[in-house]
Protein backbone atom coordinates (compact mmCIF):
# COMPACT_ATOMS: atom_id res chain seq x y z
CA UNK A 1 -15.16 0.68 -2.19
CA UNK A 2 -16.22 -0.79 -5.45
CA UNK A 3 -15.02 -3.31 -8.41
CA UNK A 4 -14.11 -2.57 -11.56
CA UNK A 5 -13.56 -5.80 -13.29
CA UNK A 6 -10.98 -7.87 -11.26
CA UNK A 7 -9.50 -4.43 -9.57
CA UNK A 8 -10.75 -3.69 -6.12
CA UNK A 9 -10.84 0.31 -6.01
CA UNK A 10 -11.01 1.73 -1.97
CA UNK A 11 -11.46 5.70 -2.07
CA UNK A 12 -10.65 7.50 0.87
CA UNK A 13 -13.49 9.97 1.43
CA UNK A 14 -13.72 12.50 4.59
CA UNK A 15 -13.75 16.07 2.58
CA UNK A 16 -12.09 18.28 3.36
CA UNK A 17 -8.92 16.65 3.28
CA UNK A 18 -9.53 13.28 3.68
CA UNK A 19 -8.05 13.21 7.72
CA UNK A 20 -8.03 9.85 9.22
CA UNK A 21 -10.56 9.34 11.94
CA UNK A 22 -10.77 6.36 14.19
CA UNK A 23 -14.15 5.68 12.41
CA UNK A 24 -12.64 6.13 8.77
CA UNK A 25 -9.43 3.95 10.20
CA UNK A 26 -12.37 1.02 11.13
CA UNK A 27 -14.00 1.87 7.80
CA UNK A 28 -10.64 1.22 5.84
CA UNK A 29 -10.34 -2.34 7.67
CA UNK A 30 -13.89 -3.45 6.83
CA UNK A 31 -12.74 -1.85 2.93
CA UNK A 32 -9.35 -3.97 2.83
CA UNK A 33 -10.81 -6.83 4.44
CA UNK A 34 -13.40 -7.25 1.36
CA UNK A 35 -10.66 -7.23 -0.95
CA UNK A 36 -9.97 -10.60 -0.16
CA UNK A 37 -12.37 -12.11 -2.14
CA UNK A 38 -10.65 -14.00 -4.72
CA UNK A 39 -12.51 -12.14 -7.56
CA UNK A 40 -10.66 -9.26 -6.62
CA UNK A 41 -7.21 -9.74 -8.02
CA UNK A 42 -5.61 -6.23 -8.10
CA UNK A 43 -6.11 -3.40 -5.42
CA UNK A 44 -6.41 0.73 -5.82
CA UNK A 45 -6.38 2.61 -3.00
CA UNK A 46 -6.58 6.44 -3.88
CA UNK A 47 -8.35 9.72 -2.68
CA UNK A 48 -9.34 13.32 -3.79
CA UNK A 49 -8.03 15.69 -3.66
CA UNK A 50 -6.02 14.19 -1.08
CA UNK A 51 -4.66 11.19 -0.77
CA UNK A 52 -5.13 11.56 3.21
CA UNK A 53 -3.73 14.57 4.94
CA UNK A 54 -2.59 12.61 8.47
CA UNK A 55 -4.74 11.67 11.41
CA UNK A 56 -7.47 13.82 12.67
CA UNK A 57 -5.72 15.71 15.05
CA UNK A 58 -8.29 17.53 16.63
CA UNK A 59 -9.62 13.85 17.63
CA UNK A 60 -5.81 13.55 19.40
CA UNK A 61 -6.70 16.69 21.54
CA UNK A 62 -10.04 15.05 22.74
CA UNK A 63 -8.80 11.81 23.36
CA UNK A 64 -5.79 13.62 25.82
CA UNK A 65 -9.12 15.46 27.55
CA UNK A 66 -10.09 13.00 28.82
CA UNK A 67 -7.60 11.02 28.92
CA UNK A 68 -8.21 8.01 26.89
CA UNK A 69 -6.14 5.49 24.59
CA UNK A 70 -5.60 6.80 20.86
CA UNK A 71 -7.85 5.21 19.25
CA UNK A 72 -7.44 6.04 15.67
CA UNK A 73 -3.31 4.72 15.39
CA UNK A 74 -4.82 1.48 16.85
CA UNK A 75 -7.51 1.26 14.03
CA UNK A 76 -5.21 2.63 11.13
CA UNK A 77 -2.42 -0.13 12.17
CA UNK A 78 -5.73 -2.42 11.60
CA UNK A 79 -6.11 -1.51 8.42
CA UNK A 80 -2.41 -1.35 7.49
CA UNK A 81 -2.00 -5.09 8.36
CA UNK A 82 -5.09 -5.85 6.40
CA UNK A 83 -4.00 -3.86 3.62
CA UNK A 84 -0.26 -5.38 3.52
CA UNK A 85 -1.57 -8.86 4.22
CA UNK A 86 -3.48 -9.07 0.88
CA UNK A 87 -1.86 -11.63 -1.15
CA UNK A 88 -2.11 -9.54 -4.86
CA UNK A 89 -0.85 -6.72 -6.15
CA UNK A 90 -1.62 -2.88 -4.34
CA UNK A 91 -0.96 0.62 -5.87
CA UNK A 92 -1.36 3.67 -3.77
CA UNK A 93 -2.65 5.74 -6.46
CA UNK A 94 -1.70 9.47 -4.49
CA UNK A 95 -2.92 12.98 -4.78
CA UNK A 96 -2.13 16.04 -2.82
CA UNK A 97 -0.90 15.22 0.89
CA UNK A 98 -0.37 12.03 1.92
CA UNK A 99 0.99 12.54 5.63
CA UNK A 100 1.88 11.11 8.84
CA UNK A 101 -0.85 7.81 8.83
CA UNK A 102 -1.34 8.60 5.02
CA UNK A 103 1.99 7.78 3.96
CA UNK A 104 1.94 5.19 6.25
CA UNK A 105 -1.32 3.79 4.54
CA UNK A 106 0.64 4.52 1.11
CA UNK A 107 3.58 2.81 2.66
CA UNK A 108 1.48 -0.53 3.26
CA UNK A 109 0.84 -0.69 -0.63
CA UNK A 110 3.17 -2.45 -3.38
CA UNK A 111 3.85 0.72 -5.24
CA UNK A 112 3.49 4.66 -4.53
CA UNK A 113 1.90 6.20 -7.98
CA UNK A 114 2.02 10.00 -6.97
CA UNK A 115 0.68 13.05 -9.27
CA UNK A 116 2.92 15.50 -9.85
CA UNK A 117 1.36 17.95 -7.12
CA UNK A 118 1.91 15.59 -4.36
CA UNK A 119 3.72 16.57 -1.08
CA UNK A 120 4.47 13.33 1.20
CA UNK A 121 6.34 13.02 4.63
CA UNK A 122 5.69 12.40 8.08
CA UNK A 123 5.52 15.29 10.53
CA UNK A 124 4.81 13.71 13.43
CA UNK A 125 7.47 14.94 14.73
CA UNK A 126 6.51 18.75 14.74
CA UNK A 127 3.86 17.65 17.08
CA UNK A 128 6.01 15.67 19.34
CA UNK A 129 4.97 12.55 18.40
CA UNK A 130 6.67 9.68 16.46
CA UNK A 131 4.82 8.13 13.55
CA UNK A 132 2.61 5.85 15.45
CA UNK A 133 1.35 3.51 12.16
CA UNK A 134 4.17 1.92 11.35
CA UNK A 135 6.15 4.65 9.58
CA UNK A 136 9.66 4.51 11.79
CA UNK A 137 9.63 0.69 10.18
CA UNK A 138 8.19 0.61 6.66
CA UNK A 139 9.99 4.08 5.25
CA UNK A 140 13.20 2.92 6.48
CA UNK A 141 12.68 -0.22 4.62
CA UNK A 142 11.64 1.62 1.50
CA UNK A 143 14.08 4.53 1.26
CA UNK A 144 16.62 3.49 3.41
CA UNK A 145 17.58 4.01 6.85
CA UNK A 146 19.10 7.11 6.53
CA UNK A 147 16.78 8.97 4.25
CA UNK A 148 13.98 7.68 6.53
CA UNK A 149 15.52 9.25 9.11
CA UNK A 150 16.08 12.63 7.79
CA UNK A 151 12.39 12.69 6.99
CA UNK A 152 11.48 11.55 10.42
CA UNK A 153 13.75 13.51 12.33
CA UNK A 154 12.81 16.76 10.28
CA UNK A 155 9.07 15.86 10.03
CA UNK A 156 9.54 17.62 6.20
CA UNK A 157 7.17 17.27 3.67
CA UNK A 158 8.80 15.96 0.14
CA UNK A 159 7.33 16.99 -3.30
CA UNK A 160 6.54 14.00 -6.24
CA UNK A 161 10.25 14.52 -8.03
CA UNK A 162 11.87 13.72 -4.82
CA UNK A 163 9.75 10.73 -3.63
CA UNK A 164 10.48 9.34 -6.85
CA UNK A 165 14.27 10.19 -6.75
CA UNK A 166 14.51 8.86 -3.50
CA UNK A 167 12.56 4.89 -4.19
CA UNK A 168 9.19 6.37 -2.13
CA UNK A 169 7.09 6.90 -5.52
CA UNK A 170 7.46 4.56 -8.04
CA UNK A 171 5.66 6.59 -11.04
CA UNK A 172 4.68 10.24 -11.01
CA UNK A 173 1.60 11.06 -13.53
CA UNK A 174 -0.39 14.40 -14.35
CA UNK A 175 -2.93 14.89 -11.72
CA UNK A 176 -5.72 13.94 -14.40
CA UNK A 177 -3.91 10.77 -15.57
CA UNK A 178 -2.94 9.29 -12.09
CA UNK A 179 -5.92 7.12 -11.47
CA UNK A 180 -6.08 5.82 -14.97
CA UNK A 181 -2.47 5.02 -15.15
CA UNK A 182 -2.48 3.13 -11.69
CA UNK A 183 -5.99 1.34 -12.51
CA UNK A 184 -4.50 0.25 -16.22
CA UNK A 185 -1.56 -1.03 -14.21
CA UNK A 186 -3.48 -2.77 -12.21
CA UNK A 187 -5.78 -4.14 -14.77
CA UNK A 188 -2.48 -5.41 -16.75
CA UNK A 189 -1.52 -7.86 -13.25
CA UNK A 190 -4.89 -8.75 -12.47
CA UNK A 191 -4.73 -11.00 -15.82
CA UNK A 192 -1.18 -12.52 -14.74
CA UNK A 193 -0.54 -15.25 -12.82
CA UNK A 194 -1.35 -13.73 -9.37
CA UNK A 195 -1.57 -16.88 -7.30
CA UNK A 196 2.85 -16.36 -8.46
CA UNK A 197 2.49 -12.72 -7.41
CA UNK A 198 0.93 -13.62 -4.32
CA UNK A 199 3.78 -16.20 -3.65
CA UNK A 200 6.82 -13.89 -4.38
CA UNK A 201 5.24 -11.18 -2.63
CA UNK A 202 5.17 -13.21 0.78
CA UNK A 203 9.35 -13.87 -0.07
CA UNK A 204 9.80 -10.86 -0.67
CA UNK A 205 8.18 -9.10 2.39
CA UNK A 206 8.40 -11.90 4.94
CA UNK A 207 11.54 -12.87 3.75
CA UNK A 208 13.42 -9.62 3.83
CA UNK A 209 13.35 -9.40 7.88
CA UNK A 210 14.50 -12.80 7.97
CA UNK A 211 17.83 -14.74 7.41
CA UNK A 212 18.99 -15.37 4.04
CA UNK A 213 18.59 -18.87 4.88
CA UNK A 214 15.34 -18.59 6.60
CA UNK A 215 14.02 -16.34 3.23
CA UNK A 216 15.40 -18.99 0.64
CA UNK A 217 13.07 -21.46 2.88
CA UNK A 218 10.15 -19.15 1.89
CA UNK A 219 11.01 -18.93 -1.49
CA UNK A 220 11.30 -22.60 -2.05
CA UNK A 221 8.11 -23.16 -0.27
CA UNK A 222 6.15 -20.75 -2.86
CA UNK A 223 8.48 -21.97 -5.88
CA UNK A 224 6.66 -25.57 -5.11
CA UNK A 225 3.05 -24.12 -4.69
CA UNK A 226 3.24 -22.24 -8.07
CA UNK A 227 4.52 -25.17 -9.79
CA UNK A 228 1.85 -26.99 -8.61
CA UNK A 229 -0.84 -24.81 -8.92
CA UNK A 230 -3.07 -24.49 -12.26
CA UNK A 231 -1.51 -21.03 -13.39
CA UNK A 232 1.80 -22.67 -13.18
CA UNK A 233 0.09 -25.44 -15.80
CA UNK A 234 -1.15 -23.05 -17.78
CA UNK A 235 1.98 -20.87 -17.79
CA UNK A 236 4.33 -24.23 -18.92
CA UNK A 237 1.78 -25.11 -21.50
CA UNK A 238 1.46 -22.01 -22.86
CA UNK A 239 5.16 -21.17 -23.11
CA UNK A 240 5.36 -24.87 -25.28
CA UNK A 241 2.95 -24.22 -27.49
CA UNK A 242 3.80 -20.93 -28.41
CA UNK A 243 0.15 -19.07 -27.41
CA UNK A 244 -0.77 -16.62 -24.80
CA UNK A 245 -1.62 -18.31 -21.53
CA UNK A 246 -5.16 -17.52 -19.61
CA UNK A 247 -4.22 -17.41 -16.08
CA UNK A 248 -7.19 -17.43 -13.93
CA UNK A 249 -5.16 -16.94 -10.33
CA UNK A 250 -5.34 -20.60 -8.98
């Protein structure tokens, strides 16, 4: 984990292939859980040179001997909730695999950035399991229930031109231009008024698996805040008098 400027940057790192552990799962919690800090006002979450390759499976296999609760879905879905629950913008900045719990970590993020040698998907499946980090409920919401469950179903892995033809990647980027595309991105919203990003992100993610009616309440509710808070100031007075505003995320 580290800052540069007002981005947060978490990098996944377990060489060979970045697997997800129950310890690296706790890891990514205590990670996500300091990008709360209010300095922090854009989020990167990448890895090399993979993005994360699934859940250590061999720590699956010792968990059944001796017959024990899987530990490591428990943590990841931790770290997931942190990671969705942060109220600014997130980019999943993805090379190589990101499988099973790591498109499910991608999944947790605003936007997918993938290089063009990515392969995605969750193969669960192939091991008889089911996606156990919320993938059977994010990817459907993302792609669509019927694409989701293709992938699901077939446990198929899905190359960078697909993801993006399908809604899962949002930009594809040269491998050496991925992390510098995602972190000038992310630069570019941490200046904006993020206390509004942070208020239509909760509509938009709350209020899509509620009513309409129950959704508009949302909205209305984060409408108010914004136009009361200081960015919302600064955003009316700059728009008047024809200058730049300097929103500061309050």
């Amino acid at each position: 984990m580290s800052r540069e400027g007002a981005v947060g940057v978490v990098r996944i790192d377990r060489p060979p292939v970045n697997a997800i552990s129950e310890a690296l799962a706790v890891e990514l919690v205590e990670a996500f859980s300091d990008m709360f800090d209010p300095a922090v006002r854009a989020v990167v979450v990448t890895g090399q040179p993979h993005f994360a390759a699934g859940a250590d499976i061999k720590g699956f296999q010792q968990t059944l001997e001796r017959a024990g609760t899987e530990g490591t879905a428990r943590s990841l879905k931790r770290a997931i909730k942190v990671l969705e629950e942060l109220q600014k913008p997130t980019i999943a900045a993805v090379h190589g695999f990101a499988l099973g719990g790591g498109l499910e970590l991608a999944l947790a993020c605003d936007f997918r950035y993938l290089a063009t040698d990515a392969m995605v998907g969750q193969p669960e499946v192939l091991l008889g399991l089911i996606p156990g980090a919320g993938g059977t409920q994010r990817l459907p919401r993302v792609v669509g229930t019927q694409r989701a469950r293709e992938l699901i179903y077939t446990g198929r892995r899905i190359d960078a031109d697909e993801a993006l033809a399908i809604g899962l990647a949002d930009r594809v980027a040269p491998a050496a231009d991925l992390v510098g595309l995602a972190m000038e991105d992310a630069r570019n919203w941490a200046i904006k008024a993020t206390v509004a990003i942070a208020a239509a992100k909760r509509a938009i993610n709350e209020g899509s698996r509620l009513p309409l009616d129950h959704g508009l309440m949302i909205e209305e509710e984060g409408f108010d805040r914004t136009f009361a808070s200081k960015d919302g100031a600064e955003g009316i007075s700059a728009f008047v008098e024809k200058r730049s505003p300097d929103f500061t995320g309050r």
